[in-house]
C-alpha atoms as a PDB file:
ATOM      1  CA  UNK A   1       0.000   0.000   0.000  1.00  0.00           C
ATOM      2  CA  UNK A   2       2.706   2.524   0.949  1.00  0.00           C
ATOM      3  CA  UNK A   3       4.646   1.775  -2.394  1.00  0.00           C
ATOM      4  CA  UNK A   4       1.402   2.218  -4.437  1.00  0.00           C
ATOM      5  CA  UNK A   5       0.211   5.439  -3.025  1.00  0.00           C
ATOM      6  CA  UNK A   6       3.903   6.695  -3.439  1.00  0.00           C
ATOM      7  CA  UNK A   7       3.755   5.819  -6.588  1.00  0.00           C
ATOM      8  CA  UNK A   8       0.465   7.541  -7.253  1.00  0.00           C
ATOM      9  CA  UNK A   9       1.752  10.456  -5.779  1.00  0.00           C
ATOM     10  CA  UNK A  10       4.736  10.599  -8.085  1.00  0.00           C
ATOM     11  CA  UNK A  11       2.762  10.181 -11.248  1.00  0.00           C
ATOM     12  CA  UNK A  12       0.257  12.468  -9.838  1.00  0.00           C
ATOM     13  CA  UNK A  13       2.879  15.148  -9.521  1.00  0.00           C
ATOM     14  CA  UNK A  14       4.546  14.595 -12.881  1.00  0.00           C
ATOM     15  CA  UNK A  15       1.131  14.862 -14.411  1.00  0.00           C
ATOM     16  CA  UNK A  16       0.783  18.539 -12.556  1.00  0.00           C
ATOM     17  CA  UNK A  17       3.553  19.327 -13.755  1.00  0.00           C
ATOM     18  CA  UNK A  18       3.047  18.586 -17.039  1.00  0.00           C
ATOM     19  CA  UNK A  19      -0.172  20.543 -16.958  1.00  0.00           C
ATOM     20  CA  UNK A  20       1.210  23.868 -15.750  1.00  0.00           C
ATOM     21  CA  UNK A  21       3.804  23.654 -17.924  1.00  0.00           C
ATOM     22  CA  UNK A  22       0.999  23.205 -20.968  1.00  0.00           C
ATOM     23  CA  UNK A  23      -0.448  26.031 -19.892  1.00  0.00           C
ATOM     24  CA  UNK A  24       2.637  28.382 -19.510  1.00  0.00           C
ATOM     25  CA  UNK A  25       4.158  27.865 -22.665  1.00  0.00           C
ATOM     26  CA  UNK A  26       0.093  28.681 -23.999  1.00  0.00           C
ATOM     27  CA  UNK A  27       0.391  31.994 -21.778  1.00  0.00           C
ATOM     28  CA  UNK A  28       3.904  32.438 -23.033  1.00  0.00           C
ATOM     29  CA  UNK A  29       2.710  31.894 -27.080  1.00  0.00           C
ATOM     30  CA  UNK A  30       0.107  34.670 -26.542  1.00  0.00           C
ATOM     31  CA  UNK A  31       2.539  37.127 -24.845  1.00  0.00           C
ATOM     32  CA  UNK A  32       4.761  36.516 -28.481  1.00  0.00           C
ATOM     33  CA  UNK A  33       1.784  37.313 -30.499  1.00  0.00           C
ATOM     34  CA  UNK A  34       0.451  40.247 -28.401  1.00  0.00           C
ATOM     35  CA  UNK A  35       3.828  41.465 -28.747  1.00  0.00           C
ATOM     36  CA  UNK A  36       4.135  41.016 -32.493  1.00  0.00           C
ATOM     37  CA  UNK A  37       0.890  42.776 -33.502  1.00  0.00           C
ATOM     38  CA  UNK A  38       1.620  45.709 -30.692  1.00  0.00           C
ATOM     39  CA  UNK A  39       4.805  46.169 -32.646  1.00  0.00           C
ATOM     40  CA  UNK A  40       3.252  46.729 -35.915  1.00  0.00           C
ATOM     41  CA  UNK A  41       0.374  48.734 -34.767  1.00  0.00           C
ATOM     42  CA  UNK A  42       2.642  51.167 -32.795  1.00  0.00           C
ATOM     43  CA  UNK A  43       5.092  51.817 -35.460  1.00  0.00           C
ATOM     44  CA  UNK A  44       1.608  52.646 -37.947  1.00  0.00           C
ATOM     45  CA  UNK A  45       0.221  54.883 -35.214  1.00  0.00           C
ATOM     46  CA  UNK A  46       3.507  56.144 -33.777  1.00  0.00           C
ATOM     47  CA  UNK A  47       3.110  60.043 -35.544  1.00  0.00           C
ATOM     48  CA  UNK A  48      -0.064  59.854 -34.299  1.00  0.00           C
ATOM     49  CA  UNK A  49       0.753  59.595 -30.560  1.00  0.00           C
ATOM     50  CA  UNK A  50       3.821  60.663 -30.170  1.00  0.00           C
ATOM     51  CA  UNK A  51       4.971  64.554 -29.573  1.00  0.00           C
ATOM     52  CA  UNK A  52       8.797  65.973 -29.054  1.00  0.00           C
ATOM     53  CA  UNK A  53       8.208  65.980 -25.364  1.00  0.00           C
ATOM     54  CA  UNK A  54       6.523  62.412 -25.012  1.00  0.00           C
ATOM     55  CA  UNK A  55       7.408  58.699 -27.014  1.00  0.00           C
ATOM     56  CA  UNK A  56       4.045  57.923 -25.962  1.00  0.00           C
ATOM     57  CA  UNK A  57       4.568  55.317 -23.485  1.00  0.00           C
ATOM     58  CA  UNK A  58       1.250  55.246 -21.649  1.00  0.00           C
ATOM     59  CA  UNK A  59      -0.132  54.305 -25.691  1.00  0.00           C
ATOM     60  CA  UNK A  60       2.326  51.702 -25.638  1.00  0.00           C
ATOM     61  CA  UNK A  61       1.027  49.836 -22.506  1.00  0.00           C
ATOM     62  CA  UNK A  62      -2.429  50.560 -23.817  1.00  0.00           C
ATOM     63  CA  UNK A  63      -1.313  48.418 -26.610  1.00  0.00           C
ATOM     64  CA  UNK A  64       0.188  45.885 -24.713  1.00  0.00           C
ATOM     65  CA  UNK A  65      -2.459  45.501 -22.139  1.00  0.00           C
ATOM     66  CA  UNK A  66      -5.380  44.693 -24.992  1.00  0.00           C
ATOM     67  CA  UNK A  67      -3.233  42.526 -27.426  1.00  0.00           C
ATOM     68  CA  UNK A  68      -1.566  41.046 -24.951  1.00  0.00           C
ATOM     69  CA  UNK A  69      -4.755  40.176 -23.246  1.00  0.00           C
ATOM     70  CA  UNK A  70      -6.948  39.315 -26.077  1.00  0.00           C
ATOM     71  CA  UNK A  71      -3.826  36.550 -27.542  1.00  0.00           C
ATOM     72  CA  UNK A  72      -3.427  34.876 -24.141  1.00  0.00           C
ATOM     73  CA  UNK A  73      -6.846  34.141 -24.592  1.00  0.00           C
ATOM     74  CA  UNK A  74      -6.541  33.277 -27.963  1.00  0.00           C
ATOM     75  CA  UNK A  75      -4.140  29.944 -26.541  1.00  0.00           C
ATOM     76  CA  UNK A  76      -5.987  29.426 -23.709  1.00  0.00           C
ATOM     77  CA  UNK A  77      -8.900  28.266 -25.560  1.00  0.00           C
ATOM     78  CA  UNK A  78      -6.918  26.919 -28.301  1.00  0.00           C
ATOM     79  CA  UNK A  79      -5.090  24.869 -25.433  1.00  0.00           C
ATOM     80  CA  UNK A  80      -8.566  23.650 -23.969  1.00  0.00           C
ATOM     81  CA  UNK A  81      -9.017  22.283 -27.298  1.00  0.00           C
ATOM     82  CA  UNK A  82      -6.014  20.490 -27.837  1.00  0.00           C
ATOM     83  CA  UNK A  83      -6.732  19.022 -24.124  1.00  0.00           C
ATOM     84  CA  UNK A  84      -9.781  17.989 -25.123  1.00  0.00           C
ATOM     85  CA  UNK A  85      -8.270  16.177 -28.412  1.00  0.00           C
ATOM     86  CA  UNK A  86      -5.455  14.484 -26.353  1.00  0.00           C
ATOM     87  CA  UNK A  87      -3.423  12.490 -27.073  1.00  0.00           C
ATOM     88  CA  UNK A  88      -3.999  13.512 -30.325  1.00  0.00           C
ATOM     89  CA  UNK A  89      -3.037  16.506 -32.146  1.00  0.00           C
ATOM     90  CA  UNK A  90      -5.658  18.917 -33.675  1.00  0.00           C
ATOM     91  CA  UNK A  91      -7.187  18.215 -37.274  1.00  0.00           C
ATOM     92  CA  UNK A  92      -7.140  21.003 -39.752  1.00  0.00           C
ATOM     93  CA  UNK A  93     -10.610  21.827 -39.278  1.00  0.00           C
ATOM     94  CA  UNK A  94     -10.369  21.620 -35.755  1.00  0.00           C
ATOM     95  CA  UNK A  95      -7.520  23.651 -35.307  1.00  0.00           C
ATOM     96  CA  UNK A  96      -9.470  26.688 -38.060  1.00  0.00           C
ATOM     97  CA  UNK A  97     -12.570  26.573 -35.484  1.00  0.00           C
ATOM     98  CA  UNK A  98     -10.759  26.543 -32.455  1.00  0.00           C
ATOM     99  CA  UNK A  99      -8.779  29.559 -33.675  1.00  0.00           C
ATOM    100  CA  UNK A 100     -12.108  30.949 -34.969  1.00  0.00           C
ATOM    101  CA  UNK A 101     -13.490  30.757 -31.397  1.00  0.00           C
ATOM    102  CA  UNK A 102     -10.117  31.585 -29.706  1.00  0.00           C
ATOM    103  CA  UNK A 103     -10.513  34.747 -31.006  1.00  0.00           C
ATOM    104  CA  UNK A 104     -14.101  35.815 -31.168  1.00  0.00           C
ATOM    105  CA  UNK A 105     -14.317  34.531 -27.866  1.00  0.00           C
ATOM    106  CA  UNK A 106     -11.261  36.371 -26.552  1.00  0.00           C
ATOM    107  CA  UNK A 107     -11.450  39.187 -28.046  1.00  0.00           C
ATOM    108  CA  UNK A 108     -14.963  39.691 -27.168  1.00  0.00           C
ATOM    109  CA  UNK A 109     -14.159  38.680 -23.372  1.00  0.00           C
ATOM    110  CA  UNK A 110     -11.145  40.911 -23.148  1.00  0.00           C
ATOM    111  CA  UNK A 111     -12.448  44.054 -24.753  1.00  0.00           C
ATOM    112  CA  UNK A 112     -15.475  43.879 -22.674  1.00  0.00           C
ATOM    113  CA  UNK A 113     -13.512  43.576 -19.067  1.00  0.00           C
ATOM    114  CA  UNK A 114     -11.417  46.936 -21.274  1.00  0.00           C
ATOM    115  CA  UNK A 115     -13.945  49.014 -22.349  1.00  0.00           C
ATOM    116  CA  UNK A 116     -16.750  48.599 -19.518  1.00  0.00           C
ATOM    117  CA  UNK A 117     -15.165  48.089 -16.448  1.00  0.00           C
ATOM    118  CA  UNK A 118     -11.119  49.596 -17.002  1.00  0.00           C
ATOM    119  CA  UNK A 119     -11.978  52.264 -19.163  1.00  0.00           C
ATOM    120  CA  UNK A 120     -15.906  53.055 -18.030  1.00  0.00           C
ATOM    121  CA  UNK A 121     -15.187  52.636 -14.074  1.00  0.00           C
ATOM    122  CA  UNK A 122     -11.807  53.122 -13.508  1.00  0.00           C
ATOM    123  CA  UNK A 123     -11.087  55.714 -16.189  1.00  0.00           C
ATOM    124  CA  UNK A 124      -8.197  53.872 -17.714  1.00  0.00           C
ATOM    125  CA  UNK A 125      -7.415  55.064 -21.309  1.00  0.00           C
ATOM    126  CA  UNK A 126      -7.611  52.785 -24.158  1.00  0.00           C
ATOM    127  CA  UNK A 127      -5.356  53.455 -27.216  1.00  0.00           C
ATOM    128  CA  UNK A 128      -8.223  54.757 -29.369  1.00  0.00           C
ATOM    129  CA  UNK A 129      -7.908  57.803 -26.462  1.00  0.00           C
ATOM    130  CA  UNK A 130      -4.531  58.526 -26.908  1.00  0.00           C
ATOM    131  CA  UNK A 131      -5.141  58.465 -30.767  1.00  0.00           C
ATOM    132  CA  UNK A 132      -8.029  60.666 -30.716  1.00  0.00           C
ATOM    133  CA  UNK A 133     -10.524  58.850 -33.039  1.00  0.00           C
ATOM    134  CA  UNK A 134     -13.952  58.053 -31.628  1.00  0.00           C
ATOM    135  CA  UNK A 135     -14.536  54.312 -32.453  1.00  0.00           C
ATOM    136  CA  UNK A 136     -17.623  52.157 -31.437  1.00  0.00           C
ATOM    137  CA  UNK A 137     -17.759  49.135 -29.865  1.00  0.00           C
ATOM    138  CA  UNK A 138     -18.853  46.849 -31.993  1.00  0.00           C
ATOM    139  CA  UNK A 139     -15.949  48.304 -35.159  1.00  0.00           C
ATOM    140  CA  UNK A 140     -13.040  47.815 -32.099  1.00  0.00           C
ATOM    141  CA  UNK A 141     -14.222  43.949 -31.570  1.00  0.00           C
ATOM    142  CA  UNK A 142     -14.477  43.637 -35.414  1.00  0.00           C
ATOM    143  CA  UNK A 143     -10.931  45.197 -36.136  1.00  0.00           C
ATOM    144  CA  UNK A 144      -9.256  43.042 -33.577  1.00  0.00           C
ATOM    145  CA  UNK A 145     -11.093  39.890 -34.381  1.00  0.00           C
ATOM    146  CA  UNK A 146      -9.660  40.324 -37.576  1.00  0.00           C
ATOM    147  CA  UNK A 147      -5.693  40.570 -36.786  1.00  0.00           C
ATOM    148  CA  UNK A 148      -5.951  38.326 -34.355  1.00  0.00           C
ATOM    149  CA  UNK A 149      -7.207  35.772 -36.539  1.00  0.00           C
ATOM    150  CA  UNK A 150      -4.715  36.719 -38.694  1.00  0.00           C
ATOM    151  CA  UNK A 151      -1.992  36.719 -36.454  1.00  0.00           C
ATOM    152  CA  UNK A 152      -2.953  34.009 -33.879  1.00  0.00           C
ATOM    153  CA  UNK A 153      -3.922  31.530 -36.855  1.00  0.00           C
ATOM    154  CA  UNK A 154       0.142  31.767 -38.123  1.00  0.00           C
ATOM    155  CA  UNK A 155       1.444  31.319 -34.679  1.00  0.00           C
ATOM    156  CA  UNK A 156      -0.884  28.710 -33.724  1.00  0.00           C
ATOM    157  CA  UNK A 157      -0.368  26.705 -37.201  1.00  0.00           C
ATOM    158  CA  UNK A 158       2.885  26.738 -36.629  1.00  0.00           C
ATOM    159  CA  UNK A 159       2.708  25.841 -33.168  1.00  0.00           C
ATOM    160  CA  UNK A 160       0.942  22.437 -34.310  1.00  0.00           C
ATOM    161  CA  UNK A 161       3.163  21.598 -37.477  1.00  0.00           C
ATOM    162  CA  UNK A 162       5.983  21.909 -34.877  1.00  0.00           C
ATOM    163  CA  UNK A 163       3.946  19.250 -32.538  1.00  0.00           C
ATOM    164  CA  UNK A 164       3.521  17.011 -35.246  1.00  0.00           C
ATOM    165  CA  UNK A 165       7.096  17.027 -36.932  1.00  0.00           C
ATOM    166  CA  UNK A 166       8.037  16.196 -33.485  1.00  0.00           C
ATOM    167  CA  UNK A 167       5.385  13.348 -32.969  1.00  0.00           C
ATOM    168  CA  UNK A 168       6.944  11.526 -36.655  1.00  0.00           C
ATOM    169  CA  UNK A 169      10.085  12.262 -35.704  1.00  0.00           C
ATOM    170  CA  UNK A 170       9.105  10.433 -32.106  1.00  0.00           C
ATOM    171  CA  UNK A 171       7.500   7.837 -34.025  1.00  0.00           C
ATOM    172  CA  UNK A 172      10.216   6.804 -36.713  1.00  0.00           C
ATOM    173  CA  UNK A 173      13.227   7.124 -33.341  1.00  0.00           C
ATOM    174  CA  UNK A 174      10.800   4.368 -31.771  1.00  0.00           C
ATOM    175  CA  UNK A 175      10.483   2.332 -34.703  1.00  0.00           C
ATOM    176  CA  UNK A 176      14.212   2.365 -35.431  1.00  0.00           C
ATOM    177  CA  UNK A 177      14.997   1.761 -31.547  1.00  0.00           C
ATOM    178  CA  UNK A 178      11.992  -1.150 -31.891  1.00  0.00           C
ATOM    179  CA  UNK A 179      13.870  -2.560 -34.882  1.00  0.00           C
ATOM    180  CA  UNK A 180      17.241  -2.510 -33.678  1.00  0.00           C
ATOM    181  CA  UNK A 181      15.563  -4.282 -30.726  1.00  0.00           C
ATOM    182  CA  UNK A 182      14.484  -6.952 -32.458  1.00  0.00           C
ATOM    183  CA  UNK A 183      17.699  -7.437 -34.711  1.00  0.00           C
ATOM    184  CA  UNK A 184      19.503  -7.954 -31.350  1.00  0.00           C
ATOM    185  CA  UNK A 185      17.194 -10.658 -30.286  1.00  0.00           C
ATOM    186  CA  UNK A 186      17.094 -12.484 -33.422  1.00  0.00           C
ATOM    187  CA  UNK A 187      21.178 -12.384 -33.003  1.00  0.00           C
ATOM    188  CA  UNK A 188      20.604 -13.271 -29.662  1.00  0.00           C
ATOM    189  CA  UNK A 189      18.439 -16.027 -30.302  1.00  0.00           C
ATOM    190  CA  UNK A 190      20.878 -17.810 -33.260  1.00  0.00           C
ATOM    191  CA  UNK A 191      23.927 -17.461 -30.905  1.00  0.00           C
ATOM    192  CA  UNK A 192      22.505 -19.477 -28.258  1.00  0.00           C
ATOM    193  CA  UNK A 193      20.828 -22.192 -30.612  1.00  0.00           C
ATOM    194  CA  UNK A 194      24.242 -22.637 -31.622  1.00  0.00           C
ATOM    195  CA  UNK A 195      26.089 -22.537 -28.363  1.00  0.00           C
ATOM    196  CA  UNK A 196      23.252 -25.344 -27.827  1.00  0.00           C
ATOM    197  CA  UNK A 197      24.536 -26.994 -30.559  1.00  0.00           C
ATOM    198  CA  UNK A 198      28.182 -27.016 -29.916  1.00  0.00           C
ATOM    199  CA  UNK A 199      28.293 -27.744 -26.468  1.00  0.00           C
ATOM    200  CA  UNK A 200      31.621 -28.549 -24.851  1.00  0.00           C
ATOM    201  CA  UNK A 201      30.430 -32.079 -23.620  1.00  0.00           C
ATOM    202  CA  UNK A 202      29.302 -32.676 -27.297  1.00  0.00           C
ATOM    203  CA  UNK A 203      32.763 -31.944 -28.230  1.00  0.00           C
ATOM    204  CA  UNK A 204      34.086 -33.800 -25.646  1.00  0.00           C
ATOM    205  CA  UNK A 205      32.348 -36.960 -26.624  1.00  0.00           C
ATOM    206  CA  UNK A 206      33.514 -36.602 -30.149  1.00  0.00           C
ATOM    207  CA  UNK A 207      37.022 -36.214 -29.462  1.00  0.00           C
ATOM    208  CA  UNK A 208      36.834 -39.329 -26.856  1.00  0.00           C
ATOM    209  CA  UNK A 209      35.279 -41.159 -29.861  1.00  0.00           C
ATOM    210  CA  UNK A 210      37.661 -40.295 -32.035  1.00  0.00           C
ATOM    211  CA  UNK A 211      40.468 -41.264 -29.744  1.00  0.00           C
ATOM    212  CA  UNK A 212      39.002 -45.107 -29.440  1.00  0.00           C
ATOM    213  CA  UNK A 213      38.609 -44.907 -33.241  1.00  0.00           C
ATOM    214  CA  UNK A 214      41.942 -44.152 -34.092  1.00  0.00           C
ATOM    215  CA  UNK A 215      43.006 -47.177 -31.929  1.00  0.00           C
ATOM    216  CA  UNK A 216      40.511 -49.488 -33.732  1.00  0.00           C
ATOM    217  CA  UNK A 217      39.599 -48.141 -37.336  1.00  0.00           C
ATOM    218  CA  UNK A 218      41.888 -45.421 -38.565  1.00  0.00           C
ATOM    219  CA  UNK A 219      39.655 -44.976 -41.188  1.00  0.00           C
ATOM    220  CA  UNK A 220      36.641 -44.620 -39.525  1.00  0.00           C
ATOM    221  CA  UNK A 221      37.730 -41.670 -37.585  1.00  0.00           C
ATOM    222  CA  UNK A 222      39.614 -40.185 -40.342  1.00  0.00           C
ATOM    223  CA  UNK A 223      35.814 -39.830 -41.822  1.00  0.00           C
ATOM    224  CA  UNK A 224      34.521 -38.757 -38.197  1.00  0.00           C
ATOM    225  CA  UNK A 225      37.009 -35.871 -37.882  1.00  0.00           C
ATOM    226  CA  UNK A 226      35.956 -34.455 -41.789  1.00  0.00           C
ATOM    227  CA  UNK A 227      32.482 -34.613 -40.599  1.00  0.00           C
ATOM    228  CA  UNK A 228      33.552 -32.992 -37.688  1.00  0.00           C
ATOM    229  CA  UNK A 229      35.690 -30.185 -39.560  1.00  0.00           C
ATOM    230  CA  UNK A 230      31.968 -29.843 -41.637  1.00  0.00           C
ATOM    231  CA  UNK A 231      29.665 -29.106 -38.889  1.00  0.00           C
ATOM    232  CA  UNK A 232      32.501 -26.865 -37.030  1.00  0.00           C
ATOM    233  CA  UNK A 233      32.851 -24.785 -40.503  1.00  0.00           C
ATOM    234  CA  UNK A 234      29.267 -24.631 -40.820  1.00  0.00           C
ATOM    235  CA  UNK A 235      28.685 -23.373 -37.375  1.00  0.00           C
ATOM    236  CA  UNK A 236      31.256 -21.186 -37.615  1.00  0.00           C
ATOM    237  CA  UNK A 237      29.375 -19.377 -40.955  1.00  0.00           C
ATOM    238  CA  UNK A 238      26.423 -19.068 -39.217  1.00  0.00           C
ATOM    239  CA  UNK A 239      28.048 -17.282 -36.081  1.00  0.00           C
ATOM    240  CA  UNK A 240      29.401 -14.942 -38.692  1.00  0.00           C
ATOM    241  CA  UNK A 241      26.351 -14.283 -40.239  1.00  0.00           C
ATOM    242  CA  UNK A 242      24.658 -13.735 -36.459  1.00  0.00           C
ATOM    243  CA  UNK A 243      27.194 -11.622 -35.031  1.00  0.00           C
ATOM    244  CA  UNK A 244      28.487  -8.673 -37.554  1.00  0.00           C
ATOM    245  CA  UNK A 245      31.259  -7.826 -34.744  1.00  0.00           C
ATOM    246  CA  UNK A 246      32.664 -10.953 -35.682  1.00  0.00           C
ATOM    247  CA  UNK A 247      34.898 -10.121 -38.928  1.00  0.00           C
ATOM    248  CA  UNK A 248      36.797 -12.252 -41.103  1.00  0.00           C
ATOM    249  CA  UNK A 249      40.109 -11.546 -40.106  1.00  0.00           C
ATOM    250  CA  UNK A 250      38.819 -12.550 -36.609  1.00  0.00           C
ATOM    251  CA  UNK A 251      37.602 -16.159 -37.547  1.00  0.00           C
ATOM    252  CA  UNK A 252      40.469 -16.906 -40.068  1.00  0.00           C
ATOM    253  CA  UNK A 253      42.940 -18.537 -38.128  1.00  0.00           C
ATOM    254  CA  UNK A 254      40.211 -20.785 -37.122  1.00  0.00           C
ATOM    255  CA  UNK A 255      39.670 -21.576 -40.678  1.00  0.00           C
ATOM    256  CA  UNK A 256      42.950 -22.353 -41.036  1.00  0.00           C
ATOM    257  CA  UNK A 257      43.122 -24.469 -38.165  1.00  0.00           C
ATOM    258  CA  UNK A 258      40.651 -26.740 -39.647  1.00  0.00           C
ATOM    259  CA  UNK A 259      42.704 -26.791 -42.868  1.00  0.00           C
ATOM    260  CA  UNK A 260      45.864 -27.607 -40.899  1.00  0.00           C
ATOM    261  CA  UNK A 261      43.923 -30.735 -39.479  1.00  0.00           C
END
């Protein structure tokens, strides 16, 4: 009992592991692509907000704090899907609507928490107030949809193609490792049928036969010991085909030792 519940406990904590770090590198893929799109839209608006006296930082956290937020949402979801598909990785079509509901959901999620409660109650400005341009609700949810469809569709396609050149290249190392595995045991197998087959009382017998038949018919064991020489020769080719570490400058002299007999 105390070695299974330890055990439990160790897989347990593995698997919690494994889970936060799912979700961090998620959190951590939506920072990248909140960052990316922040980049581009502050270098387009940059004359806009910036003056000689100011580089507009408080625009650039504006930026930060809605793309950021709406992306990390954006993998969040995508990464509920992909836990929901375990242990395998997302279909085409499964990974366009989960980024199609990533970011409708997201956005929509994010921009309301933004707009209603940050900028309505707390009087937190949003970049459209440190560009100046009135913009409704419903054209700000529509505009960010878009980009990050755009952008959190790349990222998270090539999120997955990553996963699954990973998961072949998983598959062919086990397959290789699983033949390999096999070769060995085939070798494995032929080396001790033969060890069976030459066995040193075997031998011994032989040679003890021979000995009484050299005493009583010459011949006889002159006939024994070629059949003898056969088998050993034939033995010996099959070790060599078994064992590939066995070269033919190792087994030569034994060759020749037959011949010499």
């Amino acid at each position: 009992m105390g070695l299974a519940t330890s055990l439990h406990a160790v897989n347990a904590s593995h698997a919690s592991l494994a889970a936060r770090r799912f979700w961090l590198e998620r959190v951590g893929h939506g920072l990248l692509v909140g960052f990316a799109i922040v980049v581009l839209e502050f270098a387009y608006y940059y004359p806009l907000v910036s003056t000689p006296d100011s580089l507009a930082v408080a625009s650039l956290v504006s930026l930060f704090l809605t793309w950021c937020g709406e992306s990390v949402l954006l993998m969040l979801i995508v990464g509920l899907f992909e836990r929901w598909a375990q242990p395998r990785l997302l279909g085409s079509w499964q990974l366009v609507f989960a980024v199609a509901v990533g970011s409708i959901a997201g956005v929509l999620a994010w921009q309301a928490l933004v707009q209603l409660v940050l900028r309505n109650r707390f009087g937190v400005m949003v970049f459209s107030d440190h560009v100046g341009q009135p913009v409704s609700f419903s054209g700000i949810v529509l505009y960010h949809v878009w980009l990050i469809l755009v952008f959190g569709g790349l990222a998270t396609a090539l999120h997955v193609s990553r996963a699954r050149h990973a998961g072949m290249l998983a598959v062919l190392r086990a397959a290789e490792l699983g033949r390999e595995d096999s070769q060995a045991r085939l070798a494995e197998a032929r080396l001790a049928g033969l060890q069976r087959r030459i066995e040193p009382e075997f031998l011994l017998q032989i040679l003890t036969r021979l000995e009484h038949l050299y005493e009583a018919n010459p011949a006889g064991a002159d006939r024994l010991l070629d059949e003898l020489i056969v088998f050993l020769r034939a033995a010996l080719a099959d070790i060599r085909s078994s064992d590939p570490s066995m070269t033919a400058q190792q087994t030569r002299p034994r060759d020749e030792a037959f011949q010499m007999d």
